[in-house]
C-alpha atoms as a PDB file:
ATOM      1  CA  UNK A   1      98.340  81.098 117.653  1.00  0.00           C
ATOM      2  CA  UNK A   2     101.282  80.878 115.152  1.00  0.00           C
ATOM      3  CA  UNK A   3     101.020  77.020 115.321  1.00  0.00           C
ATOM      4  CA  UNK A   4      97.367  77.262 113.773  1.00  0.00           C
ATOM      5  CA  UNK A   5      98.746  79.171 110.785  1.00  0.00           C
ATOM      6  CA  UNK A   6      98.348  78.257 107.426  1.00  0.00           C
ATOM      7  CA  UNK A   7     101.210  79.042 104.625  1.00  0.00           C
ATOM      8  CA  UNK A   8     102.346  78.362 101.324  1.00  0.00           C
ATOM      9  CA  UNK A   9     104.187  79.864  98.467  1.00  0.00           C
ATOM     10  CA  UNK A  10     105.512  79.841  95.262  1.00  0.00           C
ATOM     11  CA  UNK A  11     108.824  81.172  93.533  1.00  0.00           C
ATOM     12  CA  UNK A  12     109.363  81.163  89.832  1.00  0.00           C
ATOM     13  CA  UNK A  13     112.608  82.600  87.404  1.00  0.00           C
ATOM     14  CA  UNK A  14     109.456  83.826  84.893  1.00  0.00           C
ATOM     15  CA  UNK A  15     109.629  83.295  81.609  1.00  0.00           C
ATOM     16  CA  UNK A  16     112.432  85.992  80.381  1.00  0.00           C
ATOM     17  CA  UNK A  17     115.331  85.524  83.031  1.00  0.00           C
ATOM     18  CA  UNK A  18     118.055  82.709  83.129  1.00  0.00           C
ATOM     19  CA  UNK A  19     118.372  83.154  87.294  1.00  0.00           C
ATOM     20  CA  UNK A  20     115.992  83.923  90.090  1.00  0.00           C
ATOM     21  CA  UNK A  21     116.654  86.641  92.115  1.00  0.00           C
ATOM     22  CA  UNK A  22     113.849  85.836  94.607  1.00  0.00           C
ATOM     23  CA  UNK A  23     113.896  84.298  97.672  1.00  0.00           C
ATOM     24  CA  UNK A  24     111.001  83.166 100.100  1.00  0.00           C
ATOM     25  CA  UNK A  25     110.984  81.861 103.807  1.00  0.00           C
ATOM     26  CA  UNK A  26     108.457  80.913 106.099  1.00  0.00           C
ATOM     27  CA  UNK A  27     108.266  79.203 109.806  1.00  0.00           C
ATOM     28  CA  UNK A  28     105.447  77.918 111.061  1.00  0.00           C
ATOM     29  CA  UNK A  29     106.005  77.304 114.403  1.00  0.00           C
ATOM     30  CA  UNK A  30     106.785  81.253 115.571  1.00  0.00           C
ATOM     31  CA  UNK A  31     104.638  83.001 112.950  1.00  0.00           C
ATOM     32  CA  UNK A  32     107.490  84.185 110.201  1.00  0.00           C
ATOM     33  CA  UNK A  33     107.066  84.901 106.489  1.00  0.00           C
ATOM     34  CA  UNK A  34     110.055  86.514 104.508  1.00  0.00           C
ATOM     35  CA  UNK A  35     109.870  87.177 100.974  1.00  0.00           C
ATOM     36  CA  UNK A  36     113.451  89.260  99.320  1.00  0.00           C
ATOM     37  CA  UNK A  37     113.664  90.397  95.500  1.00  0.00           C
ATOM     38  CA  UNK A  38     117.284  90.856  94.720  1.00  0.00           C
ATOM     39  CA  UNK A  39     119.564  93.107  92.561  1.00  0.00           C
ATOM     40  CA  UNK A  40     123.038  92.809  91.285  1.00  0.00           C
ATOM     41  CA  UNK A  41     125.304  91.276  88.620  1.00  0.00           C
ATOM     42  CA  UNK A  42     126.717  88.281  88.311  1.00  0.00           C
ATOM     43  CA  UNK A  43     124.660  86.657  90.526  1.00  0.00           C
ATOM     44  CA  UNK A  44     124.739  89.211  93.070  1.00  0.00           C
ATOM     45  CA  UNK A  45     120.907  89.385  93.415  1.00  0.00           C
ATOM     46  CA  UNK A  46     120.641  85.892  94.833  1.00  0.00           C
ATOM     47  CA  UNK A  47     123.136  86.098  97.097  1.00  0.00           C
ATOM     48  CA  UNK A  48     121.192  89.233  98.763  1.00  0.00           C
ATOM     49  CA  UNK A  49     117.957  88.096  99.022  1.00  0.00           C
ATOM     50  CA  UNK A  50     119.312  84.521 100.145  1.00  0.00           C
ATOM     51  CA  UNK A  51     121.845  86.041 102.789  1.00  0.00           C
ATOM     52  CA  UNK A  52     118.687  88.381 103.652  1.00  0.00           C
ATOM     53  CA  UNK A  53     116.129  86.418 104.701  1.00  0.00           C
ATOM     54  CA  UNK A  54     118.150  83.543 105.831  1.00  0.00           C
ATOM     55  CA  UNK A  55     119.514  86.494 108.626  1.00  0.00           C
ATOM     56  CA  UNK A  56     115.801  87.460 108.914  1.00  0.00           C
ATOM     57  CA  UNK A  57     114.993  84.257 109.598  1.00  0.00           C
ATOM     58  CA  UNK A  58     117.413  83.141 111.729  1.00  0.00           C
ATOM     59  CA  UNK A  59     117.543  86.023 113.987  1.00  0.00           C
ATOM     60  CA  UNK A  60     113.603  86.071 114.350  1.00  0.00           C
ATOM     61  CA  UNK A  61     113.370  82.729 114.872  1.00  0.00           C
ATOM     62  CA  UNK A  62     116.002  82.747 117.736  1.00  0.00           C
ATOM     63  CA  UNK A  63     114.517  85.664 119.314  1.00  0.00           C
ATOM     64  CA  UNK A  64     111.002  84.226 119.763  1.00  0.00           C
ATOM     65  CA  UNK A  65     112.265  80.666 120.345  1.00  0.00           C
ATOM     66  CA  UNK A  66     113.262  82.291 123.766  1.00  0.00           C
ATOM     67  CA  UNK A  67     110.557  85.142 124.044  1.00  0.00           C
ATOM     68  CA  UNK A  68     107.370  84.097 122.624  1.00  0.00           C
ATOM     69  CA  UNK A  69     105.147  87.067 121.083  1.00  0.00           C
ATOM     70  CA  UNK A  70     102.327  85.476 122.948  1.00  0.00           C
ATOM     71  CA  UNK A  71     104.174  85.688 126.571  1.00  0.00           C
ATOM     72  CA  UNK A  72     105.671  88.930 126.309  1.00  0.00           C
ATOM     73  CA  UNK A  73     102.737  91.085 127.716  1.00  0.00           C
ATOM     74  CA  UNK A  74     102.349  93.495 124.972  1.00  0.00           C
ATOM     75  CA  UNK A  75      99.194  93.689 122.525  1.00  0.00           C
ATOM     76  CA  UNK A  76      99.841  96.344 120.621  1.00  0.00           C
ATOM     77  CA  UNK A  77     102.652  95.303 118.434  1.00  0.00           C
ATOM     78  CA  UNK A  78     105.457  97.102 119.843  1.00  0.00           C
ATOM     79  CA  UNK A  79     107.913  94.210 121.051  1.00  0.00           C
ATOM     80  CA  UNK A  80     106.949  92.791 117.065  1.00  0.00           C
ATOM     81  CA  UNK A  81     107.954  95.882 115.578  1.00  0.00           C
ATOM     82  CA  UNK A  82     111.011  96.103 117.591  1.00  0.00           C
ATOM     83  CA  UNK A  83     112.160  92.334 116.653  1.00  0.00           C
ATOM     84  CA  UNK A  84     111.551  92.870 112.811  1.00  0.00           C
ATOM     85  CA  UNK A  85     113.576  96.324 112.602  1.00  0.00           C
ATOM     86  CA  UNK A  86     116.202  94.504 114.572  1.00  0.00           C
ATOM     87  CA  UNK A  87     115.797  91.429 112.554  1.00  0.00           C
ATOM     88  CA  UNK A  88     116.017  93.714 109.187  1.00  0.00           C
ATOM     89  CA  UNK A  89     118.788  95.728 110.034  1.00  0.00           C
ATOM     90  CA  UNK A  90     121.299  92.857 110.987  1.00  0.00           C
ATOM     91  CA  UNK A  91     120.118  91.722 108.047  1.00  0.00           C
ATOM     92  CA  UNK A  92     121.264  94.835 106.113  1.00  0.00           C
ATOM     93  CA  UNK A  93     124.922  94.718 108.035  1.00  0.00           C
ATOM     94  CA  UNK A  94     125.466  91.222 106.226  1.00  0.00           C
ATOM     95  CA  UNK A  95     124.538  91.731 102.993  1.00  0.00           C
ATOM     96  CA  UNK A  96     126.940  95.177 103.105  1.00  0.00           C
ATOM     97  CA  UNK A  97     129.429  93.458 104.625  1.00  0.00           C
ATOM     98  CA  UNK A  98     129.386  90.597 101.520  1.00  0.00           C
ATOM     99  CA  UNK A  99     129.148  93.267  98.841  1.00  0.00           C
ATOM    100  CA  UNK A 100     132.194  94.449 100.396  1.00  0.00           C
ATOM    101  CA  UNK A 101     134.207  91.993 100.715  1.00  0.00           C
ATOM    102  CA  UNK A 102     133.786  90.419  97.321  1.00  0.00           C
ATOM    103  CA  UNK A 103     133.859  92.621  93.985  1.00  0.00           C
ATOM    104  CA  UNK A 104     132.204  90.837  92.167  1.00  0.00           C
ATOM    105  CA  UNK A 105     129.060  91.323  94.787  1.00  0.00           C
ATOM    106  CA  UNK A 106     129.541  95.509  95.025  1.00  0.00           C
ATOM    107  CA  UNK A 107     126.435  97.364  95.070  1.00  0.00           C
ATOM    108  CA  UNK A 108     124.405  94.262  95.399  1.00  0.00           C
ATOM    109  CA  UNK A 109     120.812  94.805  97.371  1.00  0.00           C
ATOM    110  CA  UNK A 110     117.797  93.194  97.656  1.00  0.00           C
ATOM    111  CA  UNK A 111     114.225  94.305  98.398  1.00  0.00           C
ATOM    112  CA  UNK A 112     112.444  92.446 101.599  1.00  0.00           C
ATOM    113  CA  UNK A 113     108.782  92.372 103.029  1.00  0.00           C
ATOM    114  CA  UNK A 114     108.381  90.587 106.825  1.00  0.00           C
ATOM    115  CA  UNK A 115     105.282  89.236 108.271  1.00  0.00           C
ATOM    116  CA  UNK A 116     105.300  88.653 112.076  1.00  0.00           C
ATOM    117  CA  UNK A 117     101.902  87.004 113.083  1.00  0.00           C
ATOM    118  CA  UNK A 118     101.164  87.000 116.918  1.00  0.00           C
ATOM    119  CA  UNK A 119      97.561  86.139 118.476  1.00  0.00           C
ATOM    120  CA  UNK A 120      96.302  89.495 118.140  1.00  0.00           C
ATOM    121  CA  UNK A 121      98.278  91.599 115.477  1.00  0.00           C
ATOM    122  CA  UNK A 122     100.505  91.326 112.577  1.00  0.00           C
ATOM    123  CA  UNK A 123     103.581  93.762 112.443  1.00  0.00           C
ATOM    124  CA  UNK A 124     105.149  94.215 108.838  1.00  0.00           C
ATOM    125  CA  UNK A 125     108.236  95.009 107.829  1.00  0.00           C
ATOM    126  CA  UNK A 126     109.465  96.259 104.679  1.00  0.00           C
ATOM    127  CA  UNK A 127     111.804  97.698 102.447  1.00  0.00           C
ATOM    128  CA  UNK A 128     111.558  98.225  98.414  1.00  0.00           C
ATOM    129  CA  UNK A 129     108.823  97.376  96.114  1.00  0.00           C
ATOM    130  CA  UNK A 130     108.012  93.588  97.419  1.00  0.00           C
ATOM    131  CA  UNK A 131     104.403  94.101  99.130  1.00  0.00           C
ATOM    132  CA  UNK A 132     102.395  92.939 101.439  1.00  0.00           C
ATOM    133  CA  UNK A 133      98.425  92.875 100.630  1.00  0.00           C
ATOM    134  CA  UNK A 134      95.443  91.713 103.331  1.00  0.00           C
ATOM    135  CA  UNK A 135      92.961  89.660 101.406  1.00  0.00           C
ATOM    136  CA  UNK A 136      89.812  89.905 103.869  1.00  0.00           C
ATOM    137  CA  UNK A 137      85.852  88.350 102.970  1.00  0.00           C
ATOM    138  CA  UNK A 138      86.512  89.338  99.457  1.00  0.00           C
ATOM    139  CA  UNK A 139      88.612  92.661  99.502  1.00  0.00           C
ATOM    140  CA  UNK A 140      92.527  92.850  98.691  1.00  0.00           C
ATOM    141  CA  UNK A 141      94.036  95.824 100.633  1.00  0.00           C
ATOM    142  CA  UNK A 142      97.763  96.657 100.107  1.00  0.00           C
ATOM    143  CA  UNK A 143      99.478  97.615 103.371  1.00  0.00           C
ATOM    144  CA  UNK A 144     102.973  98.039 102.649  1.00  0.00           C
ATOM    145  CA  UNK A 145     103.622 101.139 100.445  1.00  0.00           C
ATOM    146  CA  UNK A 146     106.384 100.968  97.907  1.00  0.00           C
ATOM    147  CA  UNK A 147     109.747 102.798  98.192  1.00  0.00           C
ATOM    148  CA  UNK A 148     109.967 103.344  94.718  1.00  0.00           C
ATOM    149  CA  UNK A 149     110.370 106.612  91.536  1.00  0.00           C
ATOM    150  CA  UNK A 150     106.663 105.904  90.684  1.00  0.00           C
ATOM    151  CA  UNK A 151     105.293 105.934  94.415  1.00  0.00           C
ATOM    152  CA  UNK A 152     107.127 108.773  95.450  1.00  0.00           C
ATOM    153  CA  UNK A 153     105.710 110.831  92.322  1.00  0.00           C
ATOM    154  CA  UNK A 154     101.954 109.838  93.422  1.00  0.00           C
ATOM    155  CA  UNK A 155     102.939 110.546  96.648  1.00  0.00           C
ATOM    156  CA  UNK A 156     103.787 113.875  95.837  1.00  0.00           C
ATOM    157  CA  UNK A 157     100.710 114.594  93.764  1.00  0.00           C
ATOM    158  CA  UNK A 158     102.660 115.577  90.368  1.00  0.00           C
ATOM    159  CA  UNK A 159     100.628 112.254  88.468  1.00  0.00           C
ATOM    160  CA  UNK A 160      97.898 109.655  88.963  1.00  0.00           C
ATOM    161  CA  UNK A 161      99.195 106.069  89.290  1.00  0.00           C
ATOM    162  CA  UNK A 162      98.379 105.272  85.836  1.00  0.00           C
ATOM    163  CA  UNK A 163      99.724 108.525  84.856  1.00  0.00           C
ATOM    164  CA  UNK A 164     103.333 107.621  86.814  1.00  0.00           C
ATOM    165  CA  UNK A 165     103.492 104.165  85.329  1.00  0.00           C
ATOM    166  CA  UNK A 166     103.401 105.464  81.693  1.00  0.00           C
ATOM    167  CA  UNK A 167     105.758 108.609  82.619  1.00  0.00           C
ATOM    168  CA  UNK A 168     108.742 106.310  84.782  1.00  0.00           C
ATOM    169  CA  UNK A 169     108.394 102.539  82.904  1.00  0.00           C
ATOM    170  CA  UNK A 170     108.592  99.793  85.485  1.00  0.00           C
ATOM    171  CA  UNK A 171     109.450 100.318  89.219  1.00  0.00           C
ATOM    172  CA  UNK A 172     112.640 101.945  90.035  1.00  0.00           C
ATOM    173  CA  UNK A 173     113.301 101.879  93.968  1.00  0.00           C
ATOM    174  CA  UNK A 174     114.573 104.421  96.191  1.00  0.00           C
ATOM    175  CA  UNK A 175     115.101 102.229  98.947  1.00  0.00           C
ATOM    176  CA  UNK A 176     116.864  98.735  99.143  1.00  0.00           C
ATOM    177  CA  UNK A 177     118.508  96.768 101.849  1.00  0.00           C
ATOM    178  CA  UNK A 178     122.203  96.231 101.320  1.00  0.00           C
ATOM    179  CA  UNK A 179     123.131  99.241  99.552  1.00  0.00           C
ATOM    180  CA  UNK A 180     123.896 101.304 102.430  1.00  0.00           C
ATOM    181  CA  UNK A 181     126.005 100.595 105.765  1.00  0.00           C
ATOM    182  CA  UNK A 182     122.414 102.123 107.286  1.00  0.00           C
ATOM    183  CA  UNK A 183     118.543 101.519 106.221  1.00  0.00           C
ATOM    184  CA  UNK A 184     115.533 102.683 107.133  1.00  0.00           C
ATOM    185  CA  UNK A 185     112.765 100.185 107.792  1.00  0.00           C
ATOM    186  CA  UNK A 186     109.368 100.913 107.834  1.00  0.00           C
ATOM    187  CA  UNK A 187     107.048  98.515 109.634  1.00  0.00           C
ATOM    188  CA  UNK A 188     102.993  98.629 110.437  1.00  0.00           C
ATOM    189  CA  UNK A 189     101.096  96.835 112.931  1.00  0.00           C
ATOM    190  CA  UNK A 190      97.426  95.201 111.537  1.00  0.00           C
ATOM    191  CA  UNK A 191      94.852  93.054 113.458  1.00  0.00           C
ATOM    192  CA  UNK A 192      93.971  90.378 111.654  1.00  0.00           C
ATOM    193  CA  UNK A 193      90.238  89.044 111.726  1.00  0.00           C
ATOM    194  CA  UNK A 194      89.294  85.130 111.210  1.00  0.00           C
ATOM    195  CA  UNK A 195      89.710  83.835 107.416  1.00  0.00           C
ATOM    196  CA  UNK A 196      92.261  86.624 106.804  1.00  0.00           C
ATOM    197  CA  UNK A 197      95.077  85.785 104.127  1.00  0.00           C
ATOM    198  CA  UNK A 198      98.326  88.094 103.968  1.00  0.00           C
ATOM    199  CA  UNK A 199      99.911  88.065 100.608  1.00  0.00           C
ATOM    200  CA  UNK A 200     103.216  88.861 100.396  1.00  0.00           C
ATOM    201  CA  UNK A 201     104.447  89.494  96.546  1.00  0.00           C
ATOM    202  CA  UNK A 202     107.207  90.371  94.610  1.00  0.00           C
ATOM    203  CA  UNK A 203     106.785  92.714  91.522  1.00  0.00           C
ATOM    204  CA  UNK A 204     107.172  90.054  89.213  1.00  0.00           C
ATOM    205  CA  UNK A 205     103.555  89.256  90.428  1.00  0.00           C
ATOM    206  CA  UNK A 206     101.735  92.608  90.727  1.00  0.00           C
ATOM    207  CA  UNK A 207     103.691  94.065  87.402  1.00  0.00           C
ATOM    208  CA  UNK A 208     101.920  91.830  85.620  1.00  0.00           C
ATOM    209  CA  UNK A 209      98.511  90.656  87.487  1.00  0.00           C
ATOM    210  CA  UNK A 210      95.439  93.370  88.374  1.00  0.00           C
ATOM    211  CA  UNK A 211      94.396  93.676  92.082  1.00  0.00           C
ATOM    212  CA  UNK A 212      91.296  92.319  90.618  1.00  0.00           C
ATOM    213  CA  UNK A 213      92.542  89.054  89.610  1.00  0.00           C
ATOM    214  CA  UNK A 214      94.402  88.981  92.469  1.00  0.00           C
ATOM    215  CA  UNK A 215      91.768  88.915  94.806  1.00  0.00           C
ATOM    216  CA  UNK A 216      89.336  86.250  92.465  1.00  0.00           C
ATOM    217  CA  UNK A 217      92.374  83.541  92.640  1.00  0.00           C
ATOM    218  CA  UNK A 218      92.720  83.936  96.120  1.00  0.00           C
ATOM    219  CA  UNK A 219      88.654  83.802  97.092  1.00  0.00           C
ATOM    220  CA  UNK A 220      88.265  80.991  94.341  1.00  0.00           C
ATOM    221  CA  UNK A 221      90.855  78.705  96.548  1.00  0.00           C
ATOM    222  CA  UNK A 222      89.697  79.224  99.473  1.00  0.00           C
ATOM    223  CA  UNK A 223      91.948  77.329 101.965  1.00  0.00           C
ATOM    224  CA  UNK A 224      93.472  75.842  99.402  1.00  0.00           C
ATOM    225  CA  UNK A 225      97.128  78.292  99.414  1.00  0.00           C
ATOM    226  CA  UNK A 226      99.215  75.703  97.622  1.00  0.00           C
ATOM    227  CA  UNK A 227      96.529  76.140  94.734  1.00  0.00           C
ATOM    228  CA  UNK A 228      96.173  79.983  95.311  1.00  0.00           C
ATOM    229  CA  UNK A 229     100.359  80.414  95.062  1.00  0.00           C
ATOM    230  CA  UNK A 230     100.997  78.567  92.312  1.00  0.00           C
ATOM    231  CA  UNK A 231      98.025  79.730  90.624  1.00  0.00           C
ATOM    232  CA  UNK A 232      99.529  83.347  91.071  1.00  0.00           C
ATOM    233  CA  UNK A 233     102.312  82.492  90.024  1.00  0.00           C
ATOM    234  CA  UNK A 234     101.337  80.990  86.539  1.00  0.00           C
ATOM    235  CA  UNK A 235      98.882  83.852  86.227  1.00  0.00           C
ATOM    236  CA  UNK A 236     101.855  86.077  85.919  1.00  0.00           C
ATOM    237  CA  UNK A 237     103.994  83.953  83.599  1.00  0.00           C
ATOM    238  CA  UNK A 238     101.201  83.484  81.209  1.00  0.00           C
ATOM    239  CA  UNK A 239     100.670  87.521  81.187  1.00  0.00           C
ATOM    240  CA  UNK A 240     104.264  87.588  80.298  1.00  0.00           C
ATOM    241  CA  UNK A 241     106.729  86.483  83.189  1.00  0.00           C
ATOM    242  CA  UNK A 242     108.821  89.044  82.205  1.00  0.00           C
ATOM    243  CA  UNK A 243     110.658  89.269  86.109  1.00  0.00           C
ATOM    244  CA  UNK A 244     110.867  86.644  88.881  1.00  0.00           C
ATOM    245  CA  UNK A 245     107.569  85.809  90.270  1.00  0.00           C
ATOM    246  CA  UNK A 246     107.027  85.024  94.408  1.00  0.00           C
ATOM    247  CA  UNK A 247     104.244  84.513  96.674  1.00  0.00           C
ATOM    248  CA  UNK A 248     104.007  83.415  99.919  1.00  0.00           C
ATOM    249  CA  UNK A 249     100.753  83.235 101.733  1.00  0.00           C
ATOM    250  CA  UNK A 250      99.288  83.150 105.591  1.00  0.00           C
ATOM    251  CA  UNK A 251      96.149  82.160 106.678  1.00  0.00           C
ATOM    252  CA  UNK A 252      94.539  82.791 109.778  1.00  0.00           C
ATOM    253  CA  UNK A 253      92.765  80.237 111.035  1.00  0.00           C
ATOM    254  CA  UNK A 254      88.558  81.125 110.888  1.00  0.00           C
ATOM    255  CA  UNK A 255      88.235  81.095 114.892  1.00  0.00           C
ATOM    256  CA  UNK A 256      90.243  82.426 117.297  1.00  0.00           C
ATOM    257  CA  UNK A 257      89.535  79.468 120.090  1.00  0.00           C
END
């Protein structure tokens, strides 16, 4: 199944910052998409989200290389899960260990979102504010929830989402990978249908582009996801571009034989 995948994506610096923090991965022939949003000075956000999902990668990659989603016997997304938590949290031991062995890199972080696509489910991964949405005949439908000021406050009921945005500014996160010698990662298991496209996005794209608009670029190209990502990704710039902007998109294929 991951072999009939489609992706694409798109990484931009935006049209207000001199570096980009964002990084994006994808592998084709095991079913991996990676997207990290960094943070740190002096270059410290790069090296994150590069060290991040190159270790997502990497240890994901090795992992099914050997044990392929689609012989180990499970359905139900458990094995997935398993691999991307383990996948994440190595991932969180190096970037801790570079922030602390260079001082120049201390407190760096980064945000990351992880798609694993097997033959009957998709298991996400996440940590931060990078999301990942299910576009499906028409309808965009986020699935990761953000660790994040704002969320938490909706979460909590004390303010709407429009209410939050105006009361906290722009996105401050309560979770990152990196920070911490530990992290909590939270990961969900979808079944994907024929024609589905996962999205994943930093919030240099969804800062600055409606749901709505969203969801016409991607049904407007169609198979096209080279066109749909870059499209995105100008969308945002020409509403602004005030932060990085990343997509990387998946495509199942529109049968399952």
């Amino acid at each position: 199944m991951p072999s009939r995948l489609q992706f694409a994506g798109c990484t931009d610096v935006g049209m207000v910052r001199e570096h980009n923090e964002d990084q994006i991965a994808w592998n084709s022939e095991v079913g991996i998409a990676v997207l990290a949003d960094g943070m740190g000075g002096h270059l410290a956000g790069e090296v994150a989200s590069r060290l991040a999902v190159h270790t997502v990668v990497d240890e994901l990659r090795g992992a099914l290389t050997e044990a392929p989603l689609s012989e180990s016997g499970s359905d139900d997304g458990t094995d997935a899960a398993y691999l991307c938590v383990s996948a994440v949290t190595q991932a969180n031991t190096v970037v801790y260990q570079a922030a602390q062995a260079d001082p120049s890199h201390a407190g760096m972080g980064t945000t990351i979102v992880v798609a694993l696509c097997g033959s009957d489910t998709c298991t996400v991964a996440h940590i931060g504010d990078s999301r990942l949405y299910l576009y499906r005949q028409g309808n965009l439908q986020q699935i990761t929830e953000d660790h994040s000021v704002v969320q938490d406050a909706i979460r909590r009921g004390l303010c709407s989402p429009e209410e939050a945005k105006r009361t906290f500014g722009k996105n401050i996160i309560t979770r990152a990978l990196g920070v911490g010698a530990d992290v909590e990662v939270d990961t969900r298991v979808i079944q994907p249908a024929p024609g589905d496209v996962l999205l994943l996005c930093s919030d240099g794209l969804t800062d600055q582009v409606q749901d709505a608009d969203i969801a016409l670029t991607l049904g407007n190209f169609g198979a096209n996801l080279d066109g749909a990502a870059r499209d995105l990704v100008s969308l945002a710039n020409a509403r602004g571009g005030h932060d990085n902007v990343s997509v990387v998109l998946v495509r199942y294929p529109l049968t399952t034989e």
